[in-house]
C-alpha atoms as a PDB file:
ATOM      1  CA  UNK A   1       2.193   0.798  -2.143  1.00  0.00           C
ATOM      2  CA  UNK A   2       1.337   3.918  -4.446  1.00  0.00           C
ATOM      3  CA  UNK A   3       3.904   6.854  -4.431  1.00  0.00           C
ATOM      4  CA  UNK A   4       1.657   9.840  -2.604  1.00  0.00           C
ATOM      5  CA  UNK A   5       4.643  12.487  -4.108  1.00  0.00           C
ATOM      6  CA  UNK A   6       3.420  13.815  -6.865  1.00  0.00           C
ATOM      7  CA  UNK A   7      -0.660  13.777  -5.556  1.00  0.00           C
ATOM      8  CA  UNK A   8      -1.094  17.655  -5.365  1.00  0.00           C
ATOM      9  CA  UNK A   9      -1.561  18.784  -2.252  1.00  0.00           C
ATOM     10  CA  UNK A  10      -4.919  20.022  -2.770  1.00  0.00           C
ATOM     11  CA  UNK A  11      -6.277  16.845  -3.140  1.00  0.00           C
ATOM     12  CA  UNK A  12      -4.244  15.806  -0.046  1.00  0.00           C
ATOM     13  CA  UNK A  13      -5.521  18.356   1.630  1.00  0.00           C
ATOM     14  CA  UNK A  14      -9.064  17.811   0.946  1.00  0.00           C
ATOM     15  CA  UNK A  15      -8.723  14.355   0.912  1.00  0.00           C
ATOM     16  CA  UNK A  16     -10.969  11.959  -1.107  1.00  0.00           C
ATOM     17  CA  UNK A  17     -14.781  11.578  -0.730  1.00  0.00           C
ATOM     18  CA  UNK A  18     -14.573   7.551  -1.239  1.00  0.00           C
ATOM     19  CA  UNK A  19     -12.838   5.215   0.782  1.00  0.00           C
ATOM     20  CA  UNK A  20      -9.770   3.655  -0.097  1.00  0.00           C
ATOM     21  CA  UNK A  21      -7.162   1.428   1.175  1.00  0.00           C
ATOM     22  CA  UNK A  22      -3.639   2.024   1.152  1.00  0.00           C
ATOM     23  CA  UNK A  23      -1.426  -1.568   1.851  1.00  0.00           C
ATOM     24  CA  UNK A  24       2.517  -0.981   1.793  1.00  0.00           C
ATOM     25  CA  UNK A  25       6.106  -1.009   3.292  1.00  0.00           C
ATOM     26  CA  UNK A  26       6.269   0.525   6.569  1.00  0.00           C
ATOM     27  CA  UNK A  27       8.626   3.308   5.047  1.00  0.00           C
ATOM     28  CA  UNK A  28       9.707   5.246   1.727  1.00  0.00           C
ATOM     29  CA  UNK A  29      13.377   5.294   2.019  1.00  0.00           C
ATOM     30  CA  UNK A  30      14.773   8.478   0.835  1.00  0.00           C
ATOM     31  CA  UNK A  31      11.271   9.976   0.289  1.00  0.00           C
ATOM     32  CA  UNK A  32       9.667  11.268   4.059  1.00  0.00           C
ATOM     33  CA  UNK A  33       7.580  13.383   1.780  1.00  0.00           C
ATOM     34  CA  UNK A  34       5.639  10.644   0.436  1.00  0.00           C
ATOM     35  CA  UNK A  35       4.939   9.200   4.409  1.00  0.00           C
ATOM     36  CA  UNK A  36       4.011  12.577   5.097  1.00  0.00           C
ATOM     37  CA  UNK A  37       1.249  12.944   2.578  1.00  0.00           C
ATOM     38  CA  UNK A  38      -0.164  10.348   2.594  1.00  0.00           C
ATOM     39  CA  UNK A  39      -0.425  10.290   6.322  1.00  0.00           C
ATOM     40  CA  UNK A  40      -2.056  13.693   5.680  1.00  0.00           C
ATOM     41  CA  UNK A  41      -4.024  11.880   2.522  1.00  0.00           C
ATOM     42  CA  UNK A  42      -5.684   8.898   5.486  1.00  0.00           C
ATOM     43  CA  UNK A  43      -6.505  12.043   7.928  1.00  0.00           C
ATOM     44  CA  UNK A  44      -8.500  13.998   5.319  1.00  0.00           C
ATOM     45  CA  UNK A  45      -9.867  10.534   4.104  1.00  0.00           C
ATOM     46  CA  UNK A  46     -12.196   7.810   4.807  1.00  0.00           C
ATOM     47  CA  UNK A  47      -9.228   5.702   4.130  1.00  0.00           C
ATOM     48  CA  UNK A  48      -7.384   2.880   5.857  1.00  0.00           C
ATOM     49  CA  UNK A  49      -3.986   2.048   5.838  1.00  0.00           C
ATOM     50  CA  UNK A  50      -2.175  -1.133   6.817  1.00  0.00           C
ATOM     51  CA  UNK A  51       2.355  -1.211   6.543  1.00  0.00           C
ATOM     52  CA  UNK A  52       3.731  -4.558   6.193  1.00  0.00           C
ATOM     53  CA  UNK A  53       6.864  -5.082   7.597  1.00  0.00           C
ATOM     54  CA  UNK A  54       9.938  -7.013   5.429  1.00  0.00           C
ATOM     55  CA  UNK A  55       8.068  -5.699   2.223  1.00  0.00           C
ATOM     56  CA  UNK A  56       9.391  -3.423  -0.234  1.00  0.00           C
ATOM     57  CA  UNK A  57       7.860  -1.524  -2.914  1.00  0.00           C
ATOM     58  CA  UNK A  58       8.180  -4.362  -5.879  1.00  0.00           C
ATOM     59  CA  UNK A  59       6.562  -6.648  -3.351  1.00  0.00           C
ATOM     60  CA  UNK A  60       3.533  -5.158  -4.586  1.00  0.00           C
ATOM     61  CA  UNK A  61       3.388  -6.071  -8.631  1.00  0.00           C
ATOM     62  CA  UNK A  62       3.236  -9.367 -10.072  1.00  0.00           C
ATOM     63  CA  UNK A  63       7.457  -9.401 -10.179  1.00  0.00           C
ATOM     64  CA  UNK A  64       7.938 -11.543  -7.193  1.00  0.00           C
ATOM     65  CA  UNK A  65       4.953 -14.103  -7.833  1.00  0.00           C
ATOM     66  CA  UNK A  66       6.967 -14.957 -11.217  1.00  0.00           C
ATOM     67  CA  UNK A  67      10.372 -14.521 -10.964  1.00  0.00           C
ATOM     68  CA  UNK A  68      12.894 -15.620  -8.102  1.00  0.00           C
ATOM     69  CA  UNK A  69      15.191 -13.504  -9.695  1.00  0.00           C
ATOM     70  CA  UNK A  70      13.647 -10.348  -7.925  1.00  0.00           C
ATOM     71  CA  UNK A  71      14.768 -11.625  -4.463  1.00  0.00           C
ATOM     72  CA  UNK A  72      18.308 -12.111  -5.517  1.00  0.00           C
ATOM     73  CA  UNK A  73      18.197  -8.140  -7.098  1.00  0.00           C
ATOM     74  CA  UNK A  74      17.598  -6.876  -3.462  1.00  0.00           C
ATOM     75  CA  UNK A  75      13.836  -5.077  -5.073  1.00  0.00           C
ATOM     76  CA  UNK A  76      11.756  -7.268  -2.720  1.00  0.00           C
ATOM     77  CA  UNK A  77      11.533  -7.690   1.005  1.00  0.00           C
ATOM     78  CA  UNK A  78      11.457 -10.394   3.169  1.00  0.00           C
ATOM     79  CA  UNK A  79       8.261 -11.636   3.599  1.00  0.00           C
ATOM     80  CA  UNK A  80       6.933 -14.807   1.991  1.00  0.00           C
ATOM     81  CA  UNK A  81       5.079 -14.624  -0.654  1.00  0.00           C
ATOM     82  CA  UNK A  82       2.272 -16.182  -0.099  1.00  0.00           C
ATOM     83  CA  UNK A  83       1.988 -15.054   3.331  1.00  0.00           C
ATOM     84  CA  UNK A  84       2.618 -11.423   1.804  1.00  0.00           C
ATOM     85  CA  UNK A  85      -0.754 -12.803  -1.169  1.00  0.00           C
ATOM     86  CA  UNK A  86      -3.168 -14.213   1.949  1.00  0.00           C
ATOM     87  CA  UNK A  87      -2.769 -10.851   3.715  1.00  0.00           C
ATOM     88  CA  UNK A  88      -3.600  -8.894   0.364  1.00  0.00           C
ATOM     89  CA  UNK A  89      -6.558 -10.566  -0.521  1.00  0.00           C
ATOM     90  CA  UNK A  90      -8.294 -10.969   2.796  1.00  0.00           C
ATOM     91  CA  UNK A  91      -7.761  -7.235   3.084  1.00  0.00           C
ATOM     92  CA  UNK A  92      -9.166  -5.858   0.149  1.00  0.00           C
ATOM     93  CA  UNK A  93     -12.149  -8.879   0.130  1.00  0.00           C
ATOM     94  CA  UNK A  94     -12.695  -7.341   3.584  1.00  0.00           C
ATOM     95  CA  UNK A  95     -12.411  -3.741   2.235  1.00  0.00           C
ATOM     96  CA  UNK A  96     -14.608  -4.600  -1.223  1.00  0.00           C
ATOM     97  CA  UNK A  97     -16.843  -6.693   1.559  1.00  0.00           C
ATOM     98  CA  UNK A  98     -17.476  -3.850   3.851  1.00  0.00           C
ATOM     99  CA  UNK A  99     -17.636  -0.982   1.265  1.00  0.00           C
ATOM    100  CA  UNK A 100     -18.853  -2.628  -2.170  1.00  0.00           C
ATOM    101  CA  UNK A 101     -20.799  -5.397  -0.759  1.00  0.00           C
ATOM    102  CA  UNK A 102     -22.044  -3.409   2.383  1.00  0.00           C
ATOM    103  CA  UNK A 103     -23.014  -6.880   4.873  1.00  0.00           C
END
């Protein structure tokens, strides 16, 4: 769920020569800028992206996987945990898989 904001936009704009994947919230709130470039970042890109819905940015550190606190401080969505882990690792295994491993 990386903040695409400050990426200049030359790189954006030429996008990157490796793949990558890109897992996050559906949205930015407050920041359209970031969608926008890295929408722009995936076009000029062998890159894939996937948006989980009921996820928010904090969803994506170690915070929720140790504290319950984090839920109650409104910094992490809805999703379940370790629905929100299962979906992380099989997509970047399948990413490392496909890219790294090359079956």
């Amino acid at each position: 769920d990386g903040w695409m904001e400050p990426v200049e936009s030359r790189i954006i704009n030429d996008g990157l020569s490796i793949p990558f994947l890109y897992i996050g919230q559906e949205k930015w709130i407050n920041t359209p800028l970031n969608d926008l470039k890295l929408d722009s970042l995936i076009n000029n890109s062998k890159g894939k992206k996937i948006l989980l819905p009921g996820t928010k940015h904090f969803d994506y550190s170690d915070t929720p996987q140790f504290s319950p606190m984090s839920s109650k401080f409104g910094i992490v969505g809805k999703m379940d945990m370790d629905e929100l882990r299962n979906i992380i690792n099989t997509e970047v295994k399948t990413f490392f898989d496909l890219y790294i491993k090359k079956n």
